[in-house]
PDB file of N, CA and C in Angstrom:
ATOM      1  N   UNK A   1       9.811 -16.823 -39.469  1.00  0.00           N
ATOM      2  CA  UNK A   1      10.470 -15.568 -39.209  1.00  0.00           C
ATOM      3  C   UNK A   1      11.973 -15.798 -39.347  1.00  0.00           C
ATOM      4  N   UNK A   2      12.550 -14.795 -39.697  1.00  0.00           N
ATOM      5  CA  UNK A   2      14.290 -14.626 -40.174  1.00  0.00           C
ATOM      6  C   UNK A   2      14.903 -14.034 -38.799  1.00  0.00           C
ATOM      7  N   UNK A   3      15.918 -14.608 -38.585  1.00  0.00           N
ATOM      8  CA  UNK A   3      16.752 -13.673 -37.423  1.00  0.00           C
ATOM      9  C   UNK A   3      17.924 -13.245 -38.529  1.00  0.00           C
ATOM     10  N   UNK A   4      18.170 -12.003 -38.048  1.00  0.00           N
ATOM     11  CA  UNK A   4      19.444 -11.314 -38.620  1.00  0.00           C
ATOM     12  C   UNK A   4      20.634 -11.650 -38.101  1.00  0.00           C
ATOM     13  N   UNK A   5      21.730 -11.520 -38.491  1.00  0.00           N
ATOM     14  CA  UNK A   5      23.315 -12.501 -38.321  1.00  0.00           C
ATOM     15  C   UNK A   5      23.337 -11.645 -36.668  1.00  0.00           C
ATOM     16  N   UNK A   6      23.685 -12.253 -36.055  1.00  0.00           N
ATOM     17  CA  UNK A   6      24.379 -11.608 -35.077  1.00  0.00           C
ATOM     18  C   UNK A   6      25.244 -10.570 -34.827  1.00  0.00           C
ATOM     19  N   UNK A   7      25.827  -9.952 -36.258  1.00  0.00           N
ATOM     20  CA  UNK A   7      26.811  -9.231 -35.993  1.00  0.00           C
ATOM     21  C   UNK A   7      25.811  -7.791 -36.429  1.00  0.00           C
ATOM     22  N   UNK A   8      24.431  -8.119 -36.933  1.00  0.00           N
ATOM     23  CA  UNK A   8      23.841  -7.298 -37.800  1.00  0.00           C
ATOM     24  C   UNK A   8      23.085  -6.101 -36.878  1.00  0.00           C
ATOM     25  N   UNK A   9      23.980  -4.427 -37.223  1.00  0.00           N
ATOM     26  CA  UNK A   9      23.236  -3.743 -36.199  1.00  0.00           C
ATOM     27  C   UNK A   9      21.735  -3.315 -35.917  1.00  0.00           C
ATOM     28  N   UNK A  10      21.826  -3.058 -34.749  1.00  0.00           N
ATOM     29  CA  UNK A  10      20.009  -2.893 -34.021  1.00  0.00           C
ATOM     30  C   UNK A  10      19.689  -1.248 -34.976  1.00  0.00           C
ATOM     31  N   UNK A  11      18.531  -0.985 -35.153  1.00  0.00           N
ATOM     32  CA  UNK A  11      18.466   0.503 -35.890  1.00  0.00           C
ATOM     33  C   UNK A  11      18.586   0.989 -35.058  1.00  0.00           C
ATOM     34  N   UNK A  12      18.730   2.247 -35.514  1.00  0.00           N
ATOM     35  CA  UNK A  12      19.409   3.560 -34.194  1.00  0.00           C
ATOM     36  C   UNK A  12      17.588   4.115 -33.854  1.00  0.00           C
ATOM     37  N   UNK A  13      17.418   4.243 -32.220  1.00  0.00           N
ATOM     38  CA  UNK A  13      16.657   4.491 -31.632  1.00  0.00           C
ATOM     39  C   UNK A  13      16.193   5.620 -31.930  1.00  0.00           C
ATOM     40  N   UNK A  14      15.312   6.705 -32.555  1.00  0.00           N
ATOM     41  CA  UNK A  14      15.283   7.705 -32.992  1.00  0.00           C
ATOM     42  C   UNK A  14      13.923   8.776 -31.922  1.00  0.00           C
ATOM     43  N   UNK A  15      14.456  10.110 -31.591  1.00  0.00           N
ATOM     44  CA  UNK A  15      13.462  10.804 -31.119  1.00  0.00           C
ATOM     45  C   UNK A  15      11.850  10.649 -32.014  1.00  0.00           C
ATOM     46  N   UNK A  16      10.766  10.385 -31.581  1.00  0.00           N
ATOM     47  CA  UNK A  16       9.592  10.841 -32.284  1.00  0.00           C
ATOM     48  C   UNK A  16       9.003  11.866 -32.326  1.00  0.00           C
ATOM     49  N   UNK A  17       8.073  11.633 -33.766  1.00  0.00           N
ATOM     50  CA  UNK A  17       8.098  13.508 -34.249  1.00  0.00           C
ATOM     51  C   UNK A  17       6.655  13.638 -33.598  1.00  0.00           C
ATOM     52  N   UNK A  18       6.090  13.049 -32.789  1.00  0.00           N
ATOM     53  CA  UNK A  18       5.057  13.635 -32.806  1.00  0.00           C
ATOM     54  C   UNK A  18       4.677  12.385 -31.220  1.00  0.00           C
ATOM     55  N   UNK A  19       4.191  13.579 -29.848  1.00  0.00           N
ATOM     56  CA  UNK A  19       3.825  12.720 -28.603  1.00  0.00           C
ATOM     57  C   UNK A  19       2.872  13.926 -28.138  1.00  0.00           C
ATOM     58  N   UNK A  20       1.523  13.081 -28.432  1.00  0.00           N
ATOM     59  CA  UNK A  20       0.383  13.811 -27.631  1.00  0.00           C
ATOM     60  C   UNK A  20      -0.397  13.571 -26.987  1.00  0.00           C
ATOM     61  N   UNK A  21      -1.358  13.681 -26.192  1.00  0.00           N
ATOM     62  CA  UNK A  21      -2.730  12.970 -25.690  1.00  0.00           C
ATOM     63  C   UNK A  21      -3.883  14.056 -26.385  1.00  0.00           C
ATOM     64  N   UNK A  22      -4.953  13.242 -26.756  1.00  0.00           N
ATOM     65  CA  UNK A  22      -6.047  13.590 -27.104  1.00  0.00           C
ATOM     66  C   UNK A  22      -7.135  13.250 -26.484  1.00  0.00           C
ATOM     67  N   UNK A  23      -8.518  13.967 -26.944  1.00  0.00           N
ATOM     68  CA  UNK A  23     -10.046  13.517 -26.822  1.00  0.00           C
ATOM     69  C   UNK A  23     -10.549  13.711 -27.935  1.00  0.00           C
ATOM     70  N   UNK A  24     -11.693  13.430 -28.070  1.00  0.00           N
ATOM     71  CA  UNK A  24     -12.408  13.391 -29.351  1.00  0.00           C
ATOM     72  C   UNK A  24     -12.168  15.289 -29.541  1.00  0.00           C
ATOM     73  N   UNK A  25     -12.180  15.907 -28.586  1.00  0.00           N
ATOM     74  CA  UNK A  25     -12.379  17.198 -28.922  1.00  0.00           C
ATOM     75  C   UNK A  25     -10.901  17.880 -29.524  1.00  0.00           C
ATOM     76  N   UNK A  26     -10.163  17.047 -29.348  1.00  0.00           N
ATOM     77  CA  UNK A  26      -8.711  17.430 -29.600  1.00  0.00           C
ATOM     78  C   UNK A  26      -8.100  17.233 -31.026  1.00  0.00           C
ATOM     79  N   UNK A  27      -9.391  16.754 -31.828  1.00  0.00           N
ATOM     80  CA  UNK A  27      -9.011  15.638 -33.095  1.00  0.00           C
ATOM     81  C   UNK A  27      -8.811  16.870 -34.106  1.00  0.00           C
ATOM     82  N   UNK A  28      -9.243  17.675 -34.087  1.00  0.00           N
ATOM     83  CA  UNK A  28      -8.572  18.610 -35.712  1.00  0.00           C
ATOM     84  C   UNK A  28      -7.053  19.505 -35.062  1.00  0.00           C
ATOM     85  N   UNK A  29      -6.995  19.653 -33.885  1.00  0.00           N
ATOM     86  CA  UNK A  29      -5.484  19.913 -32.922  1.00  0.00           C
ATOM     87  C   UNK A  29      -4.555  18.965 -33.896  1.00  0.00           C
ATOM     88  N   UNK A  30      -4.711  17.648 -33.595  1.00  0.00           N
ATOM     89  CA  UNK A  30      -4.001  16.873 -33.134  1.00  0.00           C
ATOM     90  C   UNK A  30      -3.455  16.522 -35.128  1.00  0.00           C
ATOM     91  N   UNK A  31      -4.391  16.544 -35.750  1.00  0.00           N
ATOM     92  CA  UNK A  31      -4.957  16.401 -36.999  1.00  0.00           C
ATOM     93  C   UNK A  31      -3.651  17.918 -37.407  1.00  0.00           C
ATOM     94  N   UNK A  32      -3.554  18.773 -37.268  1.00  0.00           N
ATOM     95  CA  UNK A  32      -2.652  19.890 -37.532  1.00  0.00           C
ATOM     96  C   UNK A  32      -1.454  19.866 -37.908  1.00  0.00           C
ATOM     97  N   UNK A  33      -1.041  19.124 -35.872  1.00  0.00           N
ATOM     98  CA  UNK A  33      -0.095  18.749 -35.786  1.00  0.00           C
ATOM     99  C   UNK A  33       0.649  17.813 -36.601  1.00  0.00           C
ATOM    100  N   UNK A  34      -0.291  16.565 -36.801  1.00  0.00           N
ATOM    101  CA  UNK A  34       0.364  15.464 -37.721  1.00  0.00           C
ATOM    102  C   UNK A  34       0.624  16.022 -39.299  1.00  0.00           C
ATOM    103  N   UNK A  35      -0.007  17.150 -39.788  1.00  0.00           N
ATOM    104  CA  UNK A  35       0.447  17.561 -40.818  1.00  0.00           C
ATOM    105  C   UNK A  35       1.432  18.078 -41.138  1.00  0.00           C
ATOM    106  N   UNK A  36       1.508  18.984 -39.960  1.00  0.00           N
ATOM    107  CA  UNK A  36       3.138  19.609 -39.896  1.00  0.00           C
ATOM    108  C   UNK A  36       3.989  18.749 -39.687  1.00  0.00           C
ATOM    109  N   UNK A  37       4.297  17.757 -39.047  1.00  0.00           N
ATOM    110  CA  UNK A  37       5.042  16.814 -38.762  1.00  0.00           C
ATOM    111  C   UNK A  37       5.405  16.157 -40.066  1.00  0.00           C
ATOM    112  N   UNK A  38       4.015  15.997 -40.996  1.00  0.00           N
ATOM    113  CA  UNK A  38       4.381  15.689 -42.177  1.00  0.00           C
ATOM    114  C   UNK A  38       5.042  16.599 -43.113  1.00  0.00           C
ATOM    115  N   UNK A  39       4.989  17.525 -42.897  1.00  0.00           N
ATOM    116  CA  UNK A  39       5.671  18.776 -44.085  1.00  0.00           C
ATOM    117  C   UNK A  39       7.023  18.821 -43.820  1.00  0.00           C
ATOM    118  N   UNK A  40       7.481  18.538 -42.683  1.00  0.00           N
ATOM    119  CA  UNK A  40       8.574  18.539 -41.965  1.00  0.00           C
ATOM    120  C   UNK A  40       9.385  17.308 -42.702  1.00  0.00           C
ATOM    121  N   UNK A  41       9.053  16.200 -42.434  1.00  0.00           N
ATOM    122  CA  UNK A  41       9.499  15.367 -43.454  1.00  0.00           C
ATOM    123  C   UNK A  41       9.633  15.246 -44.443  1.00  0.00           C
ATOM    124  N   UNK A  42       9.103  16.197 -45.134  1.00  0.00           N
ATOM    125  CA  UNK A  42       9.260  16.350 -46.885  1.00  0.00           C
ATOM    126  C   UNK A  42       8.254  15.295 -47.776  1.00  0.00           C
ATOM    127  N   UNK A  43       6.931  14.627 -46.874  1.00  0.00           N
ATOM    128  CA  UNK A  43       5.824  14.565 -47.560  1.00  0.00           C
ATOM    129  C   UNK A  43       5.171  15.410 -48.378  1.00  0.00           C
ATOM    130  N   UNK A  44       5.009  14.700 -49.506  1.00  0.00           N
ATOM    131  CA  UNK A  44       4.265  15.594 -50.942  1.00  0.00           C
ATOM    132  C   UNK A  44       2.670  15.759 -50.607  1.00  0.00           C
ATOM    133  N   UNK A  45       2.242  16.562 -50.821  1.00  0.00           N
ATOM    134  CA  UNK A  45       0.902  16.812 -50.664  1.00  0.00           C
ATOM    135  C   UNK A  45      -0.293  15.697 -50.374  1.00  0.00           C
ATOM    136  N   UNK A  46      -0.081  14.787 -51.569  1.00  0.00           N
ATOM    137  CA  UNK A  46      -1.340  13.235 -51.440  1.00  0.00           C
ATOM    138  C   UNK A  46      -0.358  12.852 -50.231  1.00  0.00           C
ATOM    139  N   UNK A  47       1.247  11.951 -49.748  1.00  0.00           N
ATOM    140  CA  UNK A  47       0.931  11.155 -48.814  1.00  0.00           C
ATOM    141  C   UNK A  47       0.843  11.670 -47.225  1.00  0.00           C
ATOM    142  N   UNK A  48       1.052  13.183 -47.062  1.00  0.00           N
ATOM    143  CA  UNK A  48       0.626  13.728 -46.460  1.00  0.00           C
ATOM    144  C   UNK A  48      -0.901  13.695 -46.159  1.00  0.00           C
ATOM    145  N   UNK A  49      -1.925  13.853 -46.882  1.00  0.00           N
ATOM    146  CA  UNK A  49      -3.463  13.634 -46.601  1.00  0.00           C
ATOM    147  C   UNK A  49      -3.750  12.747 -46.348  1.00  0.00           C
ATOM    148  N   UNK A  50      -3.179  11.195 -47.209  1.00  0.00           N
ATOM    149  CA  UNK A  50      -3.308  10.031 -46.675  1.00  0.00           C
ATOM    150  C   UNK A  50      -2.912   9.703 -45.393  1.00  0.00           C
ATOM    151  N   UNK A  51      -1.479  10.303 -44.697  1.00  0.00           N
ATOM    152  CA  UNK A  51      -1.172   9.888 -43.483  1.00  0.00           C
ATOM    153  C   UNK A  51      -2.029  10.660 -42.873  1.00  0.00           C
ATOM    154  N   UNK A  52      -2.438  11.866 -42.650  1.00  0.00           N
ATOM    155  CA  UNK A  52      -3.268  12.172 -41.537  1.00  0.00           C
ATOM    156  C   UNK A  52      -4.933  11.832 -41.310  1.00  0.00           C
ATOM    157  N   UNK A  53      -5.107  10.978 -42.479  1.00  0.00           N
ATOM    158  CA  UNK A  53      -6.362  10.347 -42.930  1.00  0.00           C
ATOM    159  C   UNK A  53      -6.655   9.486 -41.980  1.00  0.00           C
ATOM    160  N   UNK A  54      -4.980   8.550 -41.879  1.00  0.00           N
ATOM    161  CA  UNK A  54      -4.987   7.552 -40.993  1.00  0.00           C
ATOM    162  C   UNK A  54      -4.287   7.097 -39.900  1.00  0.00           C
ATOM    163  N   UNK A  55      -3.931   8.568 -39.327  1.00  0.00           N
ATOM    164  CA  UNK A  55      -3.634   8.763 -38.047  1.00  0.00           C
ATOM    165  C   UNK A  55      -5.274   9.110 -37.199  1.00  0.00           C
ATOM    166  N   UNK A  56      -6.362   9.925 -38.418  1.00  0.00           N
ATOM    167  CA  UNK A  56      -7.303  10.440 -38.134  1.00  0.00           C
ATOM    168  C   UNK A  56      -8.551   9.770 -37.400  1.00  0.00           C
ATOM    169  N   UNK A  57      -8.067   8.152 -38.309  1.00  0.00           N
ATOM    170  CA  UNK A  57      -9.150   7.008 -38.374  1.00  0.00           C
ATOM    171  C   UNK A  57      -8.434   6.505 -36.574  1.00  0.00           C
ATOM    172  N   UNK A  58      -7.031   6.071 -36.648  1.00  0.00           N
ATOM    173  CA  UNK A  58      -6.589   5.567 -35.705  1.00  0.00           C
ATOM    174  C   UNK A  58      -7.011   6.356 -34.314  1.00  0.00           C
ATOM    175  N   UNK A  59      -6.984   7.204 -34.168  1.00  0.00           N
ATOM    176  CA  UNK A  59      -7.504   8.303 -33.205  1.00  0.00           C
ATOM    177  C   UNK A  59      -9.192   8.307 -32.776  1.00  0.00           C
ATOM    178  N   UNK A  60      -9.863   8.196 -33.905  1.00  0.00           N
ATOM    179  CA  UNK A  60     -10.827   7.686 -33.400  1.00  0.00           C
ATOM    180  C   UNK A  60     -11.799   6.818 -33.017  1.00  0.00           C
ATOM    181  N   UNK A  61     -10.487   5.201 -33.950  1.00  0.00           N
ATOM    182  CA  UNK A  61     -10.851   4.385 -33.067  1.00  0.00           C
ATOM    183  C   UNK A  61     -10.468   3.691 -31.362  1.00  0.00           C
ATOM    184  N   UNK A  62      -9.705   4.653 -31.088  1.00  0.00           N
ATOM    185  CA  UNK A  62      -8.690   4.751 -29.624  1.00  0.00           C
ATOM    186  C   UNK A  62      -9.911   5.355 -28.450  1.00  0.00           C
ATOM    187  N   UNK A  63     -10.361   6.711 -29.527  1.00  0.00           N
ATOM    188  CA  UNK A  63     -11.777   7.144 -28.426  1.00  0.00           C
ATOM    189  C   UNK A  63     -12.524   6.341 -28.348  1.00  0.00           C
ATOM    190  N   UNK A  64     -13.151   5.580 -29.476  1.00  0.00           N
ATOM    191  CA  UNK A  64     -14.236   4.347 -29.353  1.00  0.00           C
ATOM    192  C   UNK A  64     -13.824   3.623 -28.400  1.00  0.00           C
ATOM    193  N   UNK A  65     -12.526   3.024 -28.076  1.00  0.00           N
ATOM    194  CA  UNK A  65     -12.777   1.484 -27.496  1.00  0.00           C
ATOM    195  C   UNK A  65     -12.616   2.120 -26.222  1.00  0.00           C
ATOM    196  N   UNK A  66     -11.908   3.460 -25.750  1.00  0.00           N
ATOM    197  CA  UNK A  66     -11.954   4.122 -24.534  1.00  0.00           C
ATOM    198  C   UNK A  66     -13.107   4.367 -24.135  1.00  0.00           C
ATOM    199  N   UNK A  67     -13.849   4.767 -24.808  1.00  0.00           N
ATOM    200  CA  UNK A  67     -15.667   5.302 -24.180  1.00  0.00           C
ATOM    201  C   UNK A  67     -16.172   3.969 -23.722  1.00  0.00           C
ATOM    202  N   UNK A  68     -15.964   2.860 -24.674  1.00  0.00           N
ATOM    203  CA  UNK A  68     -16.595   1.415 -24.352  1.00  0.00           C
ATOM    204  C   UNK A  68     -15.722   0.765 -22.963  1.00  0.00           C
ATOM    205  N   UNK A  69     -14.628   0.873 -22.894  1.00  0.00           N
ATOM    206  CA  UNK A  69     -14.142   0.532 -21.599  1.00  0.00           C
ATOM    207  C   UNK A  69     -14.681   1.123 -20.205  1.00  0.00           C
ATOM    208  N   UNK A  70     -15.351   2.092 -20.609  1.00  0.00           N
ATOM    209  CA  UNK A  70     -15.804   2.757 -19.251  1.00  0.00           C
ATOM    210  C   UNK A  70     -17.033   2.425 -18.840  1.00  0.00           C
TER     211      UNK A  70
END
């Protein structure tokens, strides 16, 4: 791993575009949201589908390992 020079600045801390809680029942909600979030950014149509593809996947593997923890 590389360390950056010391003098080299930290990135600027930025608000996030997107803070929610879900359930499995919340997943085409939540699925909406991340699209708009993407349009907002000026995602083109494909990496827009791709990102909410795999925000989509990530989401429901979060419910999986939650149901199994219980």
């Amino acid at each position: 791993m590389v360390n950056p020079p010391l003098d080299h600045d930290a990135p600027t801390v930025r608000k996030p575009l997107l803070t929610t809680s879900f359930t499995l029942a919340d997943l085409n909600r939540v699925r909406r949201e991340v699209e708009a979030a993407s349009r907002r950014c000026g995602l083109d149509h494909d990496e827009i589908e791709n990102w909410v593809i795999a925000v989509n996947e990530l989401m429901i593997n979060v419910v999986r390992a939650r149901g199994r923890q219980r």
